[in-house]
PDB file of N, CA and C in Angstrom:
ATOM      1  N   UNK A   1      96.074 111.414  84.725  1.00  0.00           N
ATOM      2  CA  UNK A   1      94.835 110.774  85.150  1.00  0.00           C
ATOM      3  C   UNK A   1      95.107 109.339  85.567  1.00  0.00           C
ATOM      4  N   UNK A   2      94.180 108.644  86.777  1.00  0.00           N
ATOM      5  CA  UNK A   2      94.437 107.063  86.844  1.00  0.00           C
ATOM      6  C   UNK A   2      95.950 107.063  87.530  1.00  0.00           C
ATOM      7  N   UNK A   3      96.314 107.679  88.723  1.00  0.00           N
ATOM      8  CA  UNK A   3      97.628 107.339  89.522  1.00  0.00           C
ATOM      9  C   UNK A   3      97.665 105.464  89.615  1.00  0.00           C
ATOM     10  N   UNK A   4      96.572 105.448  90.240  1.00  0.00           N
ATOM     11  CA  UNK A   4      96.631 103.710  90.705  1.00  0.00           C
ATOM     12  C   UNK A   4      96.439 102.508  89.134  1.00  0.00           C
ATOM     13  N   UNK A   5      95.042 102.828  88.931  1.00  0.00           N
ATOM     14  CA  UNK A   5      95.176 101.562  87.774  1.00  0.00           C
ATOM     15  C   UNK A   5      94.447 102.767  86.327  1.00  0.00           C
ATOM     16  N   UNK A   6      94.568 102.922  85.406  1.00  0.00           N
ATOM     17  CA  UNK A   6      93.918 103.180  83.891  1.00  0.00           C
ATOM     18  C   UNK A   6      93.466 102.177  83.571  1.00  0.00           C
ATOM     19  N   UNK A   7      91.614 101.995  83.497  1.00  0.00           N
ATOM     20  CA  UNK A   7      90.978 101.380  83.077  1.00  0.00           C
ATOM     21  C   UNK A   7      90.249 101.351  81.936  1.00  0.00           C
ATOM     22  N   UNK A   8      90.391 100.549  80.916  1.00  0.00           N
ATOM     23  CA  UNK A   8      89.440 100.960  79.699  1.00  0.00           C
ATOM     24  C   UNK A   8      88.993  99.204  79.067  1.00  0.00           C
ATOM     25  N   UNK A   9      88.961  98.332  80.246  1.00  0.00           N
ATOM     26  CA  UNK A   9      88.831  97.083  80.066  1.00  0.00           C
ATOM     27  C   UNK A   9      87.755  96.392  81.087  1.00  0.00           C
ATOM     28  N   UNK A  10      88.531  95.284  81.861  1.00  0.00           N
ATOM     29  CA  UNK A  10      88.002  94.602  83.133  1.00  0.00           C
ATOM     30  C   UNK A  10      88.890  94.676  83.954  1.00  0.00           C
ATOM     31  N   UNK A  11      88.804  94.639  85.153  1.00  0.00           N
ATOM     32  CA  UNK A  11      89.595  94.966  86.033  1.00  0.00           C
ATOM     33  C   UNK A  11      88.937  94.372  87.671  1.00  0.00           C
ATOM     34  N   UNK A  12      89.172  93.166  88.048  1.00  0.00           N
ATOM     35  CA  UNK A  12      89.034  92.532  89.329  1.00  0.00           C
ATOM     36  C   UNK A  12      89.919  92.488  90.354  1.00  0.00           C
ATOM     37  N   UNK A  13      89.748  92.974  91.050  1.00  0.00           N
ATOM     38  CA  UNK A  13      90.510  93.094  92.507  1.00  0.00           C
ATOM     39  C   UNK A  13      89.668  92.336  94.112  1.00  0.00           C
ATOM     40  N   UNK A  14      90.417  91.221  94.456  1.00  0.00           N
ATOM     41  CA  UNK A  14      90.471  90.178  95.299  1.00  0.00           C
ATOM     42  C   UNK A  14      90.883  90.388  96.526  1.00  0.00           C
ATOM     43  N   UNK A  15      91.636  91.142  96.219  1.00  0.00           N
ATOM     44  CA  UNK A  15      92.735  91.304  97.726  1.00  0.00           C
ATOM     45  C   UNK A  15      93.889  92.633  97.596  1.00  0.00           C
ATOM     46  N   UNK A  16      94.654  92.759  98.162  1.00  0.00           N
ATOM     47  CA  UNK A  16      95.777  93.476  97.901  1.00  0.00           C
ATOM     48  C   UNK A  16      95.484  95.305  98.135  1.00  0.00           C
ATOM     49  N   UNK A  17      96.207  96.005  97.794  1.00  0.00           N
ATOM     50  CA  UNK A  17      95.894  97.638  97.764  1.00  0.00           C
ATOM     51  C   UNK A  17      96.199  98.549  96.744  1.00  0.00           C
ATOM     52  N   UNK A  18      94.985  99.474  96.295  1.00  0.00           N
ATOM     53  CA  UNK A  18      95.700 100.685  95.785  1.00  0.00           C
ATOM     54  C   UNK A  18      95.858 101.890  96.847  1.00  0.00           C
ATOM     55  N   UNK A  19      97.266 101.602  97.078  1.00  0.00           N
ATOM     56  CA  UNK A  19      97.504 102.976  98.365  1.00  0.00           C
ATOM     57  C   UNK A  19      98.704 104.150  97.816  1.00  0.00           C
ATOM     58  N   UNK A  20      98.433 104.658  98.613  1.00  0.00           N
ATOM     59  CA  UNK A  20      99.409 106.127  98.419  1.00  0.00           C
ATOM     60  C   UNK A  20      99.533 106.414  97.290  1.00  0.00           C
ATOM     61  N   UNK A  21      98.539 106.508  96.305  1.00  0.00           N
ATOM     62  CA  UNK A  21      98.646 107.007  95.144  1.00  0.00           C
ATOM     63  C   UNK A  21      98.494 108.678  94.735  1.00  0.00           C
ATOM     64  N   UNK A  22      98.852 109.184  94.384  1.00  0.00           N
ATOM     65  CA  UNK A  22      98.400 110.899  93.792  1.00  0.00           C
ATOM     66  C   UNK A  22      98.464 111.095  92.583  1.00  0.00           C
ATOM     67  N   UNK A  23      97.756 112.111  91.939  1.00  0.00           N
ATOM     68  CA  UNK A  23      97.270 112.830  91.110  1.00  0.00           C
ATOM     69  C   UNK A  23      97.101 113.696  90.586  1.00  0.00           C
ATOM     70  N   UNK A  24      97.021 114.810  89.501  1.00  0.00           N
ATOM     71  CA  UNK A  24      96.157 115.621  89.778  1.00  0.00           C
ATOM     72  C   UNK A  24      94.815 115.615  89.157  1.00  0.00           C
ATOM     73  N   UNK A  25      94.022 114.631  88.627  1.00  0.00           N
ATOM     74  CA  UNK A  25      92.816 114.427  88.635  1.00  0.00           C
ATOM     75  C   UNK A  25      92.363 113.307  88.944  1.00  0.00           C
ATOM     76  N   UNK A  26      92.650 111.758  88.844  1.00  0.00           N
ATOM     77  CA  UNK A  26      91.978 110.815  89.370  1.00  0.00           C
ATOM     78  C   UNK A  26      92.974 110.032  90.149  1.00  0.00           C
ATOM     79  N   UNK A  27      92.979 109.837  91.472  1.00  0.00           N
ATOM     80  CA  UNK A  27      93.869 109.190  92.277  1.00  0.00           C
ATOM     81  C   UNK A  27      94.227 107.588  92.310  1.00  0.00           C
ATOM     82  N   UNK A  28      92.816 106.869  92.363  1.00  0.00           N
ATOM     83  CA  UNK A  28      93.147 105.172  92.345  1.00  0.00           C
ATOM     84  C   UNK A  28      92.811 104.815  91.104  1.00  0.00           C
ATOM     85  N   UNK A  29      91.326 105.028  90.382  1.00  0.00           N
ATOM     86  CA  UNK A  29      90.908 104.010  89.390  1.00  0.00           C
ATOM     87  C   UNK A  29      90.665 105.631  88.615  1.00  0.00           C
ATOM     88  N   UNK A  30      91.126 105.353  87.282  1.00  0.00           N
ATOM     89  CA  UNK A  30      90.602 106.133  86.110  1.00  0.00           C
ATOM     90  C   UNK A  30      90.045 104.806  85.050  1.00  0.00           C
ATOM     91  N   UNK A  31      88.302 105.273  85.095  1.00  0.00           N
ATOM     92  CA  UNK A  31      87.818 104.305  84.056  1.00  0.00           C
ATOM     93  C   UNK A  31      87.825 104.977  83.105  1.00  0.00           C
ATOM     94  N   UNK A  32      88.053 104.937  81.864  1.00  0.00           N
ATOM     95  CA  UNK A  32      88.617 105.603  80.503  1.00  0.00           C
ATOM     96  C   UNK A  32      87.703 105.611  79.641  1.00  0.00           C
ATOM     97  N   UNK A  33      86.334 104.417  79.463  1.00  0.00           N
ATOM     98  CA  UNK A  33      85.727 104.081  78.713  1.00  0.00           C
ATOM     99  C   UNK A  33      84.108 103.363  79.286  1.00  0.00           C
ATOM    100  N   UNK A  34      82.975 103.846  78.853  1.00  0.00           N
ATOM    101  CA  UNK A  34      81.692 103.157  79.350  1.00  0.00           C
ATOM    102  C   UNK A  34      81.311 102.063  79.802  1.00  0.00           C
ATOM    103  N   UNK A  35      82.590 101.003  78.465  1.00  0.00           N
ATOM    104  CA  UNK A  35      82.299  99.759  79.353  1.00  0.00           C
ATOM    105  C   UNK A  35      83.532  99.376  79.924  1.00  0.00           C
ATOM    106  N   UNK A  36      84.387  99.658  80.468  1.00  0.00           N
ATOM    107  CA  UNK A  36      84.954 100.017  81.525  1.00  0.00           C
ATOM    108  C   UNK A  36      84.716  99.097  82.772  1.00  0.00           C
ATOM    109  N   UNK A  37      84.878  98.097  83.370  1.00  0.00           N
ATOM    110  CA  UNK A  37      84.203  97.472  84.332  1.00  0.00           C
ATOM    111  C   UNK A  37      85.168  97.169  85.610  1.00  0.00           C
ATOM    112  N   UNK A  38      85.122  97.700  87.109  1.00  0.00           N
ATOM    113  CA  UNK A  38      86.271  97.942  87.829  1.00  0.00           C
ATOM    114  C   UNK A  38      85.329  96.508  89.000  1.00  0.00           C
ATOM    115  N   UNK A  39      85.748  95.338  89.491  1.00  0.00           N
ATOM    116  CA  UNK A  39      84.943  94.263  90.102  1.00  0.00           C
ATOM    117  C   UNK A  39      85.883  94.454  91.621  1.00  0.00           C
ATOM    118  N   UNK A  40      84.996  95.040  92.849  1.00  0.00           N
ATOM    119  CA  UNK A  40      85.943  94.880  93.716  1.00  0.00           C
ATOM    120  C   UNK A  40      85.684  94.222  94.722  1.00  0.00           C
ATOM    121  N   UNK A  41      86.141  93.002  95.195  1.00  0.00           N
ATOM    122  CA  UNK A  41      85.352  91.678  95.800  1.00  0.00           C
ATOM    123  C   UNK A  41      86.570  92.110  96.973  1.00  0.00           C
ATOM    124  N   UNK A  42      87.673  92.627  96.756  1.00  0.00           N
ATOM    125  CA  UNK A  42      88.217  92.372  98.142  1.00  0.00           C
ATOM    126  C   UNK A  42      89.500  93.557  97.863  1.00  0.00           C
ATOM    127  N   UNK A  43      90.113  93.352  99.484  1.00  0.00           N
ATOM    128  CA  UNK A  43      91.386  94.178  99.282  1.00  0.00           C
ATOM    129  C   UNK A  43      91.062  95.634  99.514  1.00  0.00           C
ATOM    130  N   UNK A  44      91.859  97.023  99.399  1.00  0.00           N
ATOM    131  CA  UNK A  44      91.647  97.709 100.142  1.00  0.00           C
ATOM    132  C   UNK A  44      92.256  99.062  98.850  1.00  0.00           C
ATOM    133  N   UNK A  45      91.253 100.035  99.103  1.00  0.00           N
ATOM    134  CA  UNK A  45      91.719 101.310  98.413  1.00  0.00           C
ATOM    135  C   UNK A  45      91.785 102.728  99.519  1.00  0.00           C
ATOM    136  N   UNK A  46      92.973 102.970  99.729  1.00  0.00           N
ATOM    137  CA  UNK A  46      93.760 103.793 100.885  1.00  0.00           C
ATOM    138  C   UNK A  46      94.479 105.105 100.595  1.00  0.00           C
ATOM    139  N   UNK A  47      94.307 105.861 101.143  1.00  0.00           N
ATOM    140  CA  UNK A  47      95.495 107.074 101.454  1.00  0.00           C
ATOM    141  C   UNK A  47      95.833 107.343 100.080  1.00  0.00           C
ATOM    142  N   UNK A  48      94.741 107.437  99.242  1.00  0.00           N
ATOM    143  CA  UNK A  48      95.272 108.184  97.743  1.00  0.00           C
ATOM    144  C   UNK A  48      94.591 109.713  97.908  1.00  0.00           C
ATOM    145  N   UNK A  49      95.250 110.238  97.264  1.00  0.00           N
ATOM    146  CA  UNK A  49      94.665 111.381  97.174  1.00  0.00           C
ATOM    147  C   UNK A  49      94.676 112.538  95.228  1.00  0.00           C
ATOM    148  N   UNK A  50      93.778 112.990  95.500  1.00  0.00           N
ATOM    149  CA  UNK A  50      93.546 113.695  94.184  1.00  0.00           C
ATOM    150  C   UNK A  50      93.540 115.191  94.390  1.00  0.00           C
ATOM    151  N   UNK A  51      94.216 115.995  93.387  1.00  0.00           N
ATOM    152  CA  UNK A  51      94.435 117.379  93.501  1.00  0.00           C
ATOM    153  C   UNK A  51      92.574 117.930  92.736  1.00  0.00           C
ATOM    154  N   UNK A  52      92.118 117.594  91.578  1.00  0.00           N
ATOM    155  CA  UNK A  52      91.181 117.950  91.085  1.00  0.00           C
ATOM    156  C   UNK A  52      90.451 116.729  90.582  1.00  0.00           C
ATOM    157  N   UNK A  53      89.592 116.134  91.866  1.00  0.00           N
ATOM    158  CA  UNK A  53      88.978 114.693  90.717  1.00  0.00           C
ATOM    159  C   UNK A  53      88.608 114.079  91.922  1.00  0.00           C
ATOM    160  N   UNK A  54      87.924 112.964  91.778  1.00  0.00           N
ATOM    161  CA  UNK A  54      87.301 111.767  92.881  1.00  0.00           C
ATOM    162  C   UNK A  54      88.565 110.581  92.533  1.00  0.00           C
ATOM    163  N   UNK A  55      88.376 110.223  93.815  1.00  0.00           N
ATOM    164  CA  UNK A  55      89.011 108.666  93.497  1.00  0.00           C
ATOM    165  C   UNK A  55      88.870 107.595  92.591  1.00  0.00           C
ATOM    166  N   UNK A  56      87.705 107.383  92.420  1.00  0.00           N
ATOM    167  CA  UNK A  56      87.465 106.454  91.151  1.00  0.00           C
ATOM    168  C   UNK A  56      86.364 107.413  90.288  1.00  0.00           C
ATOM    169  N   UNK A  57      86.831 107.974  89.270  1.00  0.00           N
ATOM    170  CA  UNK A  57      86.121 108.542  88.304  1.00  0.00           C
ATOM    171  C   UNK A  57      86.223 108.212  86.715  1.00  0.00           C
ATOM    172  N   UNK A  58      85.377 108.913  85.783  1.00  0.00           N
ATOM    173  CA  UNK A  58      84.855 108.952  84.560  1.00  0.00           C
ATOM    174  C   UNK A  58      83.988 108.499  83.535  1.00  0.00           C
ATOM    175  N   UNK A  59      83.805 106.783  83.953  1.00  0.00           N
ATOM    176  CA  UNK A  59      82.411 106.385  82.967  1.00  0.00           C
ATOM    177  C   UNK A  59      82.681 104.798  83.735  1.00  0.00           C
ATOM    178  N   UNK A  60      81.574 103.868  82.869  1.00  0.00           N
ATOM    179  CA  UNK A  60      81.990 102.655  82.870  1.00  0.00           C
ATOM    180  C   UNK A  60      81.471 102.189  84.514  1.00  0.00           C
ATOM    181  N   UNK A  61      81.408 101.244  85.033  1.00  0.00           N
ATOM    182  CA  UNK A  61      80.811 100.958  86.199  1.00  0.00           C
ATOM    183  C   UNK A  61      81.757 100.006  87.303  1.00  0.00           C
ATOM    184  N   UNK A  62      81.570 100.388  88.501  1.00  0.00           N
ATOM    185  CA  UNK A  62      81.941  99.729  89.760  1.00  0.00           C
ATOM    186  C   UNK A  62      81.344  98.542  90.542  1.00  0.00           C
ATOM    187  N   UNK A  63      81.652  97.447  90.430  1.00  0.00           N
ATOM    188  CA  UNK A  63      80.883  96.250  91.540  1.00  0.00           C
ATOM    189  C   UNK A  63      81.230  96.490  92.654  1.00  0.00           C
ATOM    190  N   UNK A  64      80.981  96.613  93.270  1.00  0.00           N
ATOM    191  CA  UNK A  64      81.912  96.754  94.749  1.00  0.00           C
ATOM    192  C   UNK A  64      81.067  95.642  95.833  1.00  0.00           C
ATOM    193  N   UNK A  65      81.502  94.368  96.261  1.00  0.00           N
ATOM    194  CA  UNK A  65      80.926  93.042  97.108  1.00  0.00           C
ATOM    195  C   UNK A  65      81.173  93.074  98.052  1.00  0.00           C
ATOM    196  N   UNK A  66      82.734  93.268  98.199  1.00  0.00           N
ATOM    197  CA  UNK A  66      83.625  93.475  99.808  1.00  0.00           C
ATOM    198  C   UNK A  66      84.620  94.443  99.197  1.00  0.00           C
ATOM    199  N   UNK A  67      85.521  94.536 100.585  1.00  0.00           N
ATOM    200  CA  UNK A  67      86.535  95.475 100.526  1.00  0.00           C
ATOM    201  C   UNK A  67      86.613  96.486 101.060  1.00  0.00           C
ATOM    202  N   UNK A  68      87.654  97.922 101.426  1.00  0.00           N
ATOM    203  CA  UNK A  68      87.807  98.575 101.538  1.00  0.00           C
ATOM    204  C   UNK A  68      88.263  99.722 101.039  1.00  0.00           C
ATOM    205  N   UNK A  69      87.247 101.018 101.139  1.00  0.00           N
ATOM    206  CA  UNK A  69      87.592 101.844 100.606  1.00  0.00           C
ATOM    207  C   UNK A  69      87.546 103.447 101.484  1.00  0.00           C
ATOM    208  N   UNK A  70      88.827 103.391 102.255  1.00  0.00           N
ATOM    209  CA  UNK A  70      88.878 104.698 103.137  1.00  0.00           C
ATOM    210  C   UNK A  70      90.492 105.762 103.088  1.00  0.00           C
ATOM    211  N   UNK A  71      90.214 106.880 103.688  1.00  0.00           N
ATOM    212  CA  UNK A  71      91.768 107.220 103.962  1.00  0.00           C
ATOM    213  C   UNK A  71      91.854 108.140 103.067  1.00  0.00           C
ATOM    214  N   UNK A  72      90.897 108.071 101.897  1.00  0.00           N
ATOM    215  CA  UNK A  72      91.198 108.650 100.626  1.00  0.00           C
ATOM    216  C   UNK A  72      90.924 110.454 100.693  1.00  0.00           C
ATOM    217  N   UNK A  73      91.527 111.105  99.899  1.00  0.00           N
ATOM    218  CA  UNK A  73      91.456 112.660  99.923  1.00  0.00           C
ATOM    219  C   UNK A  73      91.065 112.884  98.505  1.00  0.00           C
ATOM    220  N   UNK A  74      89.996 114.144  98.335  1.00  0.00           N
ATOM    221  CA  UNK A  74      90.070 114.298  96.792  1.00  0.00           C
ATOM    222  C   UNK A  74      88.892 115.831  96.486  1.00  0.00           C
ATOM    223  N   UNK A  75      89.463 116.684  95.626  1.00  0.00           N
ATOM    224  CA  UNK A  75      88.514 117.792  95.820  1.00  0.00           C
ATOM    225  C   UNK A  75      88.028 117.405  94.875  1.00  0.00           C
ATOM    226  N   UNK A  76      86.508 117.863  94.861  1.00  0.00           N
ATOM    227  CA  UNK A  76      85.275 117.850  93.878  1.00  0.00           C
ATOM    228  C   UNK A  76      85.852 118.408  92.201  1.00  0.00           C
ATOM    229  N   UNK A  77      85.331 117.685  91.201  1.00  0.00           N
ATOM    230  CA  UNK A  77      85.871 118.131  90.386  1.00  0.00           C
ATOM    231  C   UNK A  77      84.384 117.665  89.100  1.00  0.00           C
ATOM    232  N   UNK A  78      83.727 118.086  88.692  1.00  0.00           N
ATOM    233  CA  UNK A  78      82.615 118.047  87.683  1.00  0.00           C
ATOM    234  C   UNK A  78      81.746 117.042  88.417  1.00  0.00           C
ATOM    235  N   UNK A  79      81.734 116.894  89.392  1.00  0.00           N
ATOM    236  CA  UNK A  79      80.621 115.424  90.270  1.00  0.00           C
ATOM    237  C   UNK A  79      80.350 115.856  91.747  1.00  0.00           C
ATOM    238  N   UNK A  80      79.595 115.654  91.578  1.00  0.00           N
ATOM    239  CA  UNK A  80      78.871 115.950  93.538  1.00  0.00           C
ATOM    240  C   UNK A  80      79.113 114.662  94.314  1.00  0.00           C
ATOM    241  N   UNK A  81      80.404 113.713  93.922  1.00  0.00           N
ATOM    242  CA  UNK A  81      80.848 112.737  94.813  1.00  0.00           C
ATOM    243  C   UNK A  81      82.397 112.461  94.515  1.00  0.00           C
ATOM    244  N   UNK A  82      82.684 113.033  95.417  1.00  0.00           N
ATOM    245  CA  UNK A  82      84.356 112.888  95.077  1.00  0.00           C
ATOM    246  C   UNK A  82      85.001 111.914  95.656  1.00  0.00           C
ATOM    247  N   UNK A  83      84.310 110.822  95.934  1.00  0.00           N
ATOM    248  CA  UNK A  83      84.826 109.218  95.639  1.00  0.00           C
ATOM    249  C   UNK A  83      84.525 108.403  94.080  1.00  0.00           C
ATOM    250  N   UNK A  84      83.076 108.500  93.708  1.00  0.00           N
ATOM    251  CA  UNK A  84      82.914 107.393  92.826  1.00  0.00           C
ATOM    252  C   UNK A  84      82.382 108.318  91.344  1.00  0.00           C
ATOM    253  N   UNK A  85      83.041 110.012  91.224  1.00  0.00           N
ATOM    254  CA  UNK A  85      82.486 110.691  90.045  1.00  0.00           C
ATOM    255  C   UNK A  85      81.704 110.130  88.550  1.00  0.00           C
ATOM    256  N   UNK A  86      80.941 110.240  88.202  1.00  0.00           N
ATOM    257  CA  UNK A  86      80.100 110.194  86.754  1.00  0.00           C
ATOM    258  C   UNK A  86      80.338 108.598  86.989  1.00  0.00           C
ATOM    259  N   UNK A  87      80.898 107.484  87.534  1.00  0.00           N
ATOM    260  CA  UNK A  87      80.547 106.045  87.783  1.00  0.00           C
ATOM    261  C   UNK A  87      79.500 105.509  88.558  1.00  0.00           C
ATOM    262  N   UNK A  88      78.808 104.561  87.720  1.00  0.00           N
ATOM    263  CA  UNK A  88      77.669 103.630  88.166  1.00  0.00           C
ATOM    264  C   UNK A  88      78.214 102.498  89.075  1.00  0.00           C
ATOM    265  N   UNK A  89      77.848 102.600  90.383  1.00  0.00           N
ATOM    266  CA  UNK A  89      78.261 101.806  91.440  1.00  0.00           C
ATOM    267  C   UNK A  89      77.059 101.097  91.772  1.00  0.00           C
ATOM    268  N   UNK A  90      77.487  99.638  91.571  1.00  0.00           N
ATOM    269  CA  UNK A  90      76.414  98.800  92.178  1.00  0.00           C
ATOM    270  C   UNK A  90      77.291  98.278  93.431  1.00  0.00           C
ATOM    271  N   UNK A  91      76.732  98.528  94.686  1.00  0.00           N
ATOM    272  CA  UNK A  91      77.485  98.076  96.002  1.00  0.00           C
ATOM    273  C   UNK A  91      75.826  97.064  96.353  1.00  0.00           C
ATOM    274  N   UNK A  92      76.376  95.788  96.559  1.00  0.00           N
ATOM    275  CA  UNK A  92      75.453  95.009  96.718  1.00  0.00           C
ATOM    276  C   UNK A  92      75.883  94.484  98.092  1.00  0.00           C
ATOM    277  N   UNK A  93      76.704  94.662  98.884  1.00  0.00           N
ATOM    278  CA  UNK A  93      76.640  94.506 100.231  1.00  0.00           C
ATOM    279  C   UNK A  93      76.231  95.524 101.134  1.00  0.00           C
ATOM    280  N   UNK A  94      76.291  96.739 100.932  1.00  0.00           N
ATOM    281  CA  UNK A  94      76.009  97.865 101.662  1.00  0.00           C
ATOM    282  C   UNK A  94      77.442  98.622 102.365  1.00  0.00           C
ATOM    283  N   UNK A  95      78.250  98.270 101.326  1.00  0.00           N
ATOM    284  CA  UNK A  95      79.296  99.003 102.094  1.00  0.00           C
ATOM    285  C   UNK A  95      79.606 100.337 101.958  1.00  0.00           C
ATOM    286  N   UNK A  96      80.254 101.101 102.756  1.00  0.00           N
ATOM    287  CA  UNK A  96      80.336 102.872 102.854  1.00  0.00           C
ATOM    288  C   UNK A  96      81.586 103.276 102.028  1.00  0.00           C
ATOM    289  N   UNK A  97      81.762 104.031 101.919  1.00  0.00           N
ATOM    290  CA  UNK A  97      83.321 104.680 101.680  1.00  0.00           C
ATOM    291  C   UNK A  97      83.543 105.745 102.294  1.00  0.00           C
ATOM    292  N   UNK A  98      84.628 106.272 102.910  1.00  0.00           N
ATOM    293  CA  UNK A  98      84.872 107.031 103.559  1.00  0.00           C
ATOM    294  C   UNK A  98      86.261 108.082 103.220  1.00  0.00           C
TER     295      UNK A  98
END
């Protein structure tokens, strides 16, 4: 679980990438724990992919301000969003994922 980062803390990302990561259940961000908090103001999440799972899945919540988040592959796995599974995403700019 968690190819890119295992989260069960805080976790801010500014700039930089989680790319080419794989899996077989969570490709970039595995949040581990409720309060769990993943802050993503910048930088880019790319070309990961997941065998059974969303890209950023399990509890705990997402800021998402800026940044990028595309490229990514991932089959459905207990969530009807196989980017941001069972996570509370507050996107306060309006950005997409793709």
């Amino acid at each position: 679980n968690g190819a890119g980062i295992n989260n069960s803390g805080t976790v801010t990302m500014e700039s930089g990438s989680i790319e080419s990561n794989s899996a077989r259940y969570v490709a970039a961000v595995y949040q581990t724990s409720n309060s769990a908090v993943f802050n993503m103001k910048g930088g880019t999440i790319t070309k990961n992919s997941a065998v059974n799972g969303p890209i950023i899945y399990e509890s705990g919540t997402f800021n998402w301000s800026a940044g990028t988040i595309t490229g990514n592959s991932s089959k459905q796995y207990n969530t009807n969003d196989p980017i941001f599974g069972n996570v509370t995403v507050n996107n306060t700019s309006g950005n997409t994922a793709s």
